[in-house]
Protein backbone atom coordinates (compact mmCIF):
# COMPACT_ATOMS: atom_id res chain seq x y z
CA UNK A 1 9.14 -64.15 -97.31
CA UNK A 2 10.42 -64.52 -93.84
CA UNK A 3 14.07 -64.09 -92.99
CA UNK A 4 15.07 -67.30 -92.19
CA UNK A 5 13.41 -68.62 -95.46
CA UNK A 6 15.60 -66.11 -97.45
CA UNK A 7 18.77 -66.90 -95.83
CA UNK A 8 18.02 -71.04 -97.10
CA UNK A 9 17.34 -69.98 -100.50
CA UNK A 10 20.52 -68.51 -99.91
CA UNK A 11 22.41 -70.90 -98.73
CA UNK A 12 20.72 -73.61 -102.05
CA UNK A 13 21.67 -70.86 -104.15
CA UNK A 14 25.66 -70.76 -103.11
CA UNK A 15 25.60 -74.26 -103.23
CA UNK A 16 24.38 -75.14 -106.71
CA UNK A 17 26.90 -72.41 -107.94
CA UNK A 18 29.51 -74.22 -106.23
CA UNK A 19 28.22 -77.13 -107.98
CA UNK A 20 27.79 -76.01 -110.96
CA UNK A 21 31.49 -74.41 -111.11
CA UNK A 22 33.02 -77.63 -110.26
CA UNK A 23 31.53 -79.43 -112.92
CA UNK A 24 32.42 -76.86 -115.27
CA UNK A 25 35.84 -77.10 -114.04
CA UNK A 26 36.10 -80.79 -114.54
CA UNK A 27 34.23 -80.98 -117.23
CA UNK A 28 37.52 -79.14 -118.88
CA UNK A 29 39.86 -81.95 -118.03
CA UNK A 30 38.28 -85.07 -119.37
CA UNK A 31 38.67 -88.30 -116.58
CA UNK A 32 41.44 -90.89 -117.70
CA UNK A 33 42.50 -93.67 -115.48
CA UNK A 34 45.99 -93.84 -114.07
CA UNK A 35 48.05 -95.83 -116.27
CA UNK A 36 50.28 -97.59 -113.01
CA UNK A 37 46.78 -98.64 -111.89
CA UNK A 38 45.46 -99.93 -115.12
CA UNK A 39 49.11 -101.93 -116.02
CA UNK A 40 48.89 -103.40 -112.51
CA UNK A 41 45.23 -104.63 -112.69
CA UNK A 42 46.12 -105.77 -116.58
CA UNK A 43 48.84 -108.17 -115.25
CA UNK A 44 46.76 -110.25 -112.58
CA UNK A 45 44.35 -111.19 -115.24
CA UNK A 46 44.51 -113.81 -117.62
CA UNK A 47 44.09 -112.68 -121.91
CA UNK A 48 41.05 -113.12 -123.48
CA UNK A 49 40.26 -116.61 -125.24
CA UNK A 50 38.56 -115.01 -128.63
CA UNK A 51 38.96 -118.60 -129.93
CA UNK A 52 36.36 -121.35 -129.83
CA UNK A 53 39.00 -124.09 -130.65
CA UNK A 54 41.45 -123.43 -127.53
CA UNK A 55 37.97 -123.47 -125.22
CA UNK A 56 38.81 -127.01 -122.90
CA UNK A 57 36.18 -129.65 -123.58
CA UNK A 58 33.92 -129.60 -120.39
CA UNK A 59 30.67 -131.83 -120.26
CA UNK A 60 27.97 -130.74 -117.56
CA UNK A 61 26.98 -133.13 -114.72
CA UNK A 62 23.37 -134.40 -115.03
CA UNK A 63 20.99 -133.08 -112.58
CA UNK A 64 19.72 -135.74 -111.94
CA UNK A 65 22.27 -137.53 -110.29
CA UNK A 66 23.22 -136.97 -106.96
CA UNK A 67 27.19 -135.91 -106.05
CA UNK A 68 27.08 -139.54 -104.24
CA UNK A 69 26.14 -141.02 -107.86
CA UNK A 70 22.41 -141.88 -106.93
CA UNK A 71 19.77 -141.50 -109.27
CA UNK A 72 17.14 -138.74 -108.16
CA UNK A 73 13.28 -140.60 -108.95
CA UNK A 74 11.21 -138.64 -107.11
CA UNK A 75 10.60 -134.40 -105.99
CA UNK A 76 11.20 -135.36 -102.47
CA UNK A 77 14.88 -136.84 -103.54
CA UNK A 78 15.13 -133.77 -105.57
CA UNK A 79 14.21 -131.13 -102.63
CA UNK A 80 16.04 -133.23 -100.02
CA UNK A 81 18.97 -133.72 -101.86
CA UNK A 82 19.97 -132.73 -105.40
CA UNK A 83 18.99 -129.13 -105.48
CA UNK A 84 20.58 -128.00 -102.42
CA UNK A 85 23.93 -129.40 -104.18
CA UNK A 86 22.99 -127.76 -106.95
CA UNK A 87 22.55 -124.50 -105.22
CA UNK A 88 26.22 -125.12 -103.10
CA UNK A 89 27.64 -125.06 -106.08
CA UNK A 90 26.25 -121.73 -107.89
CA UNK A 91 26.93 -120.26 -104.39
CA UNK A 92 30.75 -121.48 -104.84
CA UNK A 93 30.98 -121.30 -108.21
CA UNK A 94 28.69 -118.44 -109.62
CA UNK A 95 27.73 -116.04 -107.08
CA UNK A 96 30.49 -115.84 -104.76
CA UNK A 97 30.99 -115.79 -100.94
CA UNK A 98 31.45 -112.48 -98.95
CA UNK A 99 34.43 -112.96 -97.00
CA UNK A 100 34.50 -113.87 -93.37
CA UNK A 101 35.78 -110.26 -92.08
CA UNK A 102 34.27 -108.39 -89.23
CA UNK A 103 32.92 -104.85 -90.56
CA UNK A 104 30.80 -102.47 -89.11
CA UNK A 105 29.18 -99.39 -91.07
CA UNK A 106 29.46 -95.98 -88.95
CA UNK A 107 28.01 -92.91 -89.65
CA UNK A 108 28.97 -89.69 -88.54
CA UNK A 109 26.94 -86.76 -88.88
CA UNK A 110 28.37 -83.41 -89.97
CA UNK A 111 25.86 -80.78 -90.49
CA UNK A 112 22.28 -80.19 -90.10
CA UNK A 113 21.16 -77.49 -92.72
């Protein structure tokens, strides 16, 4: 073995027994979540509904009517029209919109083992 390849092995070896001791170490103190930050994400939501009866009576719209109230007939009406409403509203309703923020990711590089 050369020199420089002993001094890596080193270097892995120091660092899984770092690892290794930290896990130990929190492995002794079990995780819990902050109870200020669980009662203050508790209070912005709404309870559970566990009961069928209080569920609001909600009827689905057909697909097959246009949000205009025309009647879809053929697949072109359906690819031209209906199903890009229907996909506006999953993508307002269901999936979500990322918010219109300016972000850039930036790494830094620290050390080169």
């Amino acid at each position: 073995m050369s020199y420089s390849h002993d001094l890596r092995f080193t270097a892995f070896a120091s660092a899984t027994l770092a690892i290794v001791l930290s896990i130990e170490v929190y492995a002794q103190e079990p995780w819990s979540a902050r109870p200020e930050v669980v009662a203050k994400f508790e209070s912005r939501r709404r309870p559970f509904n566990y009961d069928e009866q209080k569920v609001p009576v909600y009827t689905l719209p057909d697909p097959l009517v246009t949000s205009d109230g025309s009647k879809i007939a053929t697949a072109d009406d359906w690819n031209q029209t209906r199903r890009g409403e229907l996909m506006e509203l999953f993508r307002s309703h269901v999936y979500g919109r990322r918010p219109d923020v300016e972000y850039a990711v930036q790494f830094k590089q620290t050390e080169v083992l």
